[in-house]
Every structure is written in C-alpha cells, then in structure tokens.
N, C-alpha and C. Protein backbone atom coordinates (compact mmCIF):
# COMPACT_ATOMS: atom_id res chain seq x y z
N UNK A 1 157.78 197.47 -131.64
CA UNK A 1 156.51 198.11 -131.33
C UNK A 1 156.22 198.04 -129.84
N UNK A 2 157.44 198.77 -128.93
CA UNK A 2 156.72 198.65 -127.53
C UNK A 2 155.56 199.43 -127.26
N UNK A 3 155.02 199.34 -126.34
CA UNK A 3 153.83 200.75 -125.70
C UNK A 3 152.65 200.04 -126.49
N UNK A 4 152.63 198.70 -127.81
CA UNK A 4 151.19 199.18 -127.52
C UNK A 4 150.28 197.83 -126.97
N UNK A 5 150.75 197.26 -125.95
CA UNK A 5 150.18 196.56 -125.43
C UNK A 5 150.68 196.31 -124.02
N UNK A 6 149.59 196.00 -123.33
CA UNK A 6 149.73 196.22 -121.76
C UNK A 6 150.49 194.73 -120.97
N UNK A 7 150.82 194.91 -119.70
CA UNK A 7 151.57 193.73 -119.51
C UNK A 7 150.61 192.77 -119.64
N UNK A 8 149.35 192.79 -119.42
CA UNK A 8 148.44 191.18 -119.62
C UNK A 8 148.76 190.96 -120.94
N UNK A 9 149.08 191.51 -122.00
CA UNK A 9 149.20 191.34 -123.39
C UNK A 9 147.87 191.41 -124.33
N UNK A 10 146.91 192.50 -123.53
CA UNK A 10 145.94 193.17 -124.10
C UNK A 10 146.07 194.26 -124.53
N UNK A 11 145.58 194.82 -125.73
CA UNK A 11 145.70 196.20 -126.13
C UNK A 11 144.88 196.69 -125.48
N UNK A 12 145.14 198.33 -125.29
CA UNK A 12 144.91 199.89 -123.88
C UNK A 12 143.68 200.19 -124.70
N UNK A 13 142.35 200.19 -123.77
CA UNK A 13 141.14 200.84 -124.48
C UNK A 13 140.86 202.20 -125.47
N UNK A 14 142.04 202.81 -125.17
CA UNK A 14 142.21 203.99 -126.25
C UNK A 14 141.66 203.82 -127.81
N UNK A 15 140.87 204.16 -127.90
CA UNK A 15 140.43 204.30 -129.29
C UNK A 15 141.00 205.75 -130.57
N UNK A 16 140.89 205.45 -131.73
CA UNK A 16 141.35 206.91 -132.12
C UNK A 16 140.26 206.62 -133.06
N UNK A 17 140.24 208.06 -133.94
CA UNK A 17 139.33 208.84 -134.53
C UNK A 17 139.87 209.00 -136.09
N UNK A 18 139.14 208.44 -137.49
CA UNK A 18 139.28 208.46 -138.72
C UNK A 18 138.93 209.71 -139.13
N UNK A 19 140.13 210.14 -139.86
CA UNK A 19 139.24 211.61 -140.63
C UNK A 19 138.14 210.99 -142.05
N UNK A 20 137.60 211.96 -142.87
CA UNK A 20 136.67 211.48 -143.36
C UNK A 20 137.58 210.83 -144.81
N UNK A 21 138.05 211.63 -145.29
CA UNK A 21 139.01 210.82 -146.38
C UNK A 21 139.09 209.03 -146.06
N UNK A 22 140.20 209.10 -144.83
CA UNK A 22 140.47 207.66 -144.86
C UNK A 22 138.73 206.82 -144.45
N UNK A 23 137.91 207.04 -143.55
CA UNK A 23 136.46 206.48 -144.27
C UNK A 23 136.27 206.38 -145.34
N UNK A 24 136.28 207.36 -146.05
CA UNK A 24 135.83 207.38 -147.25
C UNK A 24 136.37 206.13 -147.78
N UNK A 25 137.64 205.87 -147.84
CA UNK A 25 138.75 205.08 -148.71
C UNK A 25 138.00 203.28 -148.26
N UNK A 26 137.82 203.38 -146.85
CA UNK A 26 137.97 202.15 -145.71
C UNK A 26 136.07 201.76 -146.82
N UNK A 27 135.67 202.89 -146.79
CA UNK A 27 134.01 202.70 -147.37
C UNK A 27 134.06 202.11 -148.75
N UNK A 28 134.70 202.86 -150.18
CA UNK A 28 134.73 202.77 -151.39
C UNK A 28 134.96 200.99 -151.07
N UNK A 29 135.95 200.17 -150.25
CA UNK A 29 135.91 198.70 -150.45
C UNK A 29 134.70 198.35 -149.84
N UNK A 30 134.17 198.69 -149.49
CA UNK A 30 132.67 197.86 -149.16
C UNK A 30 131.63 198.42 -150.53
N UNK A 31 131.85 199.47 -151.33
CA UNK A 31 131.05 200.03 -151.98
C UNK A 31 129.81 201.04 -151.68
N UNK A 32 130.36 201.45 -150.58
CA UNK A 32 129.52 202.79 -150.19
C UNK A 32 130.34 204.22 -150.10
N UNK A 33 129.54 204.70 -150.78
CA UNK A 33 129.76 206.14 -151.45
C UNK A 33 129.10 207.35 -150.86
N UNK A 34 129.60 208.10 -150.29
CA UNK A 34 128.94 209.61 -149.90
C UNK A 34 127.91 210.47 -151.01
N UNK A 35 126.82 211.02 -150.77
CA UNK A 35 126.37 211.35 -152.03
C UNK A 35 126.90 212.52 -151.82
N UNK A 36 126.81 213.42 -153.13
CA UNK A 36 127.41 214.85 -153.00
C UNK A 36 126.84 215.70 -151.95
N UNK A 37 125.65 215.80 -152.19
CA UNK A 37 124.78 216.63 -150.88
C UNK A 37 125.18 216.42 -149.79
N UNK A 38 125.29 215.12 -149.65
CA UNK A 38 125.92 215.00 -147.66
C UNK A 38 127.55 215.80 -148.07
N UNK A 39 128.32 215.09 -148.87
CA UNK A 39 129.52 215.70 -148.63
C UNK A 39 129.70 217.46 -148.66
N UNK A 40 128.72 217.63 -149.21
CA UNK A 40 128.52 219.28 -149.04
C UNK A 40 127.71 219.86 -147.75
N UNK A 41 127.01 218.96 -146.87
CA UNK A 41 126.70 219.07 -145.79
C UNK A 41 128.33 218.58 -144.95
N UNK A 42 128.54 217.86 -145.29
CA UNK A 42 130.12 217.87 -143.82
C UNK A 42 130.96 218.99 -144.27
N UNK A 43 131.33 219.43 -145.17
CA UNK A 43 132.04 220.54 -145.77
C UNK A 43 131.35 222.09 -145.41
N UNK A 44 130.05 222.61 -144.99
CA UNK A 44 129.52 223.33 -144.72
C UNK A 44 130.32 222.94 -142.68
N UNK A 45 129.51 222.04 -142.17
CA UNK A 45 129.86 221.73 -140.74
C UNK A 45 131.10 222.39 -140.61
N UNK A 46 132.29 222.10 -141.57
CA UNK A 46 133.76 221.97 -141.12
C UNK A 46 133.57 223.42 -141.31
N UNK A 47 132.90 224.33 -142.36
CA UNK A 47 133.07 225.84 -142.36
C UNK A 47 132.88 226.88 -141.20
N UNK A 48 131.59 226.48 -140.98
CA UNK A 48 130.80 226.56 -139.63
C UNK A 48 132.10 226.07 -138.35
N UNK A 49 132.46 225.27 -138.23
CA UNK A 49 133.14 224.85 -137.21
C UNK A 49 131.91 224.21 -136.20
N UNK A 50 131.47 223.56 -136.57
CA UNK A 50 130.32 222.78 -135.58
C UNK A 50 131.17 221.82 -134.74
N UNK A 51 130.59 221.49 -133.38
CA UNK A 51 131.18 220.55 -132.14
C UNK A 51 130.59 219.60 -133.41
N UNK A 52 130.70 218.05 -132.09
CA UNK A 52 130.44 216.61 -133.21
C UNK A 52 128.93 216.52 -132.60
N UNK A 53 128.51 217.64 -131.38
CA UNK A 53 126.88 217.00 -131.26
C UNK A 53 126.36 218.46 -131.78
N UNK A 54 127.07 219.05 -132.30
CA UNK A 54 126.31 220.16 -133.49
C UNK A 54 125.80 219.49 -134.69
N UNK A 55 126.88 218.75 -135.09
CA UNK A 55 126.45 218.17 -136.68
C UNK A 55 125.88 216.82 -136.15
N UNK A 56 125.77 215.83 -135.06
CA UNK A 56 125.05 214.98 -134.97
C UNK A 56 123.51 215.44 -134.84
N UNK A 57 123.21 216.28 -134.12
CA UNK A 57 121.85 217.33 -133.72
C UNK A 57 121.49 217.41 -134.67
N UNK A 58 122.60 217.98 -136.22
CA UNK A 58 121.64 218.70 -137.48
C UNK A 58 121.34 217.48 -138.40
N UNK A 59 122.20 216.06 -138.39
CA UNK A 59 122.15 215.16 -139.15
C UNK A 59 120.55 214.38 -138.44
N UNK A 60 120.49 214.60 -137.24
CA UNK A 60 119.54 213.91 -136.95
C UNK A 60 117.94 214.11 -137.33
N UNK A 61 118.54 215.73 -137.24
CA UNK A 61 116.88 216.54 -137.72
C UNK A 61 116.75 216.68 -138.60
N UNK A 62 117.97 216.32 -139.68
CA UNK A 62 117.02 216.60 -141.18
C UNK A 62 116.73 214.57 -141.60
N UNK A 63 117.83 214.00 -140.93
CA UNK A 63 117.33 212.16 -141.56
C UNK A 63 116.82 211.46 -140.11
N UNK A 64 116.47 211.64 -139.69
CA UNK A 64 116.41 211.16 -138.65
C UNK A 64 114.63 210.78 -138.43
N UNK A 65 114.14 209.99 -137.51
CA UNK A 65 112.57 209.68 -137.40
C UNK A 65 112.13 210.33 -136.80
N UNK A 66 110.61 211.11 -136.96
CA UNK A 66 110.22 212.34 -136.19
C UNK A 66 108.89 211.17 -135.21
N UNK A 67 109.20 211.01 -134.03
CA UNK A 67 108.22 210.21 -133.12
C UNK A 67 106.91 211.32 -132.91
C-alpha cells in the first residue's frame, strides 16, 4: 500500500465522498433509516441534476429553522 501515507507517516488531507447506498449501509448499523419521502426527495435531486448547494438550499427550506 504505497502512496497512502506521507513521509511524516501521516495520512494526505484528501478526503473522499460516500455515495448514498454505501451511507445507507454504514447507517442501517447504527439503526438509522431514510424515510421514503426523503429518499424520493434525493431521487427527484439526482433527476433534476441539482449542484450539492441546490439540494442543501432545498433541504434547508423545507427542514430547516425559519429565524
């Protein structure tokens, strides 16, 4: 496994990105579950083709706190 750690013998700040499946999977062991409605709200997003501050914008305004 060369490349993934730097010569101090710290791993490279690079982060990567879960699709929703493997959440999903990483979630079901903690016991949290998507309700259908949201999953039909991310499934609409992906139709749409929304950026990630399209569907953060729309997630915020429909659950989100109105100050």
């Amino acid at each position: 496994m060369s490349g993934t750690t730097t010569k101090s013998g710290k791993r490279p700040s690079k982060g990567f990105t879960l699709g929703r499946q493997s959440f999903a999977k990483i979630s079901a062991v903690e016991g949290i579950k998507m309700s259908r409605a949201m999953d039909a709200e991310f499934r609409e997003f992906d139709r749409k083709g929304l950026s990630p501050e399209q569907r953060r914008k729309a997630i915020a305004a429909k659950y989100g706190k109105t100050r």
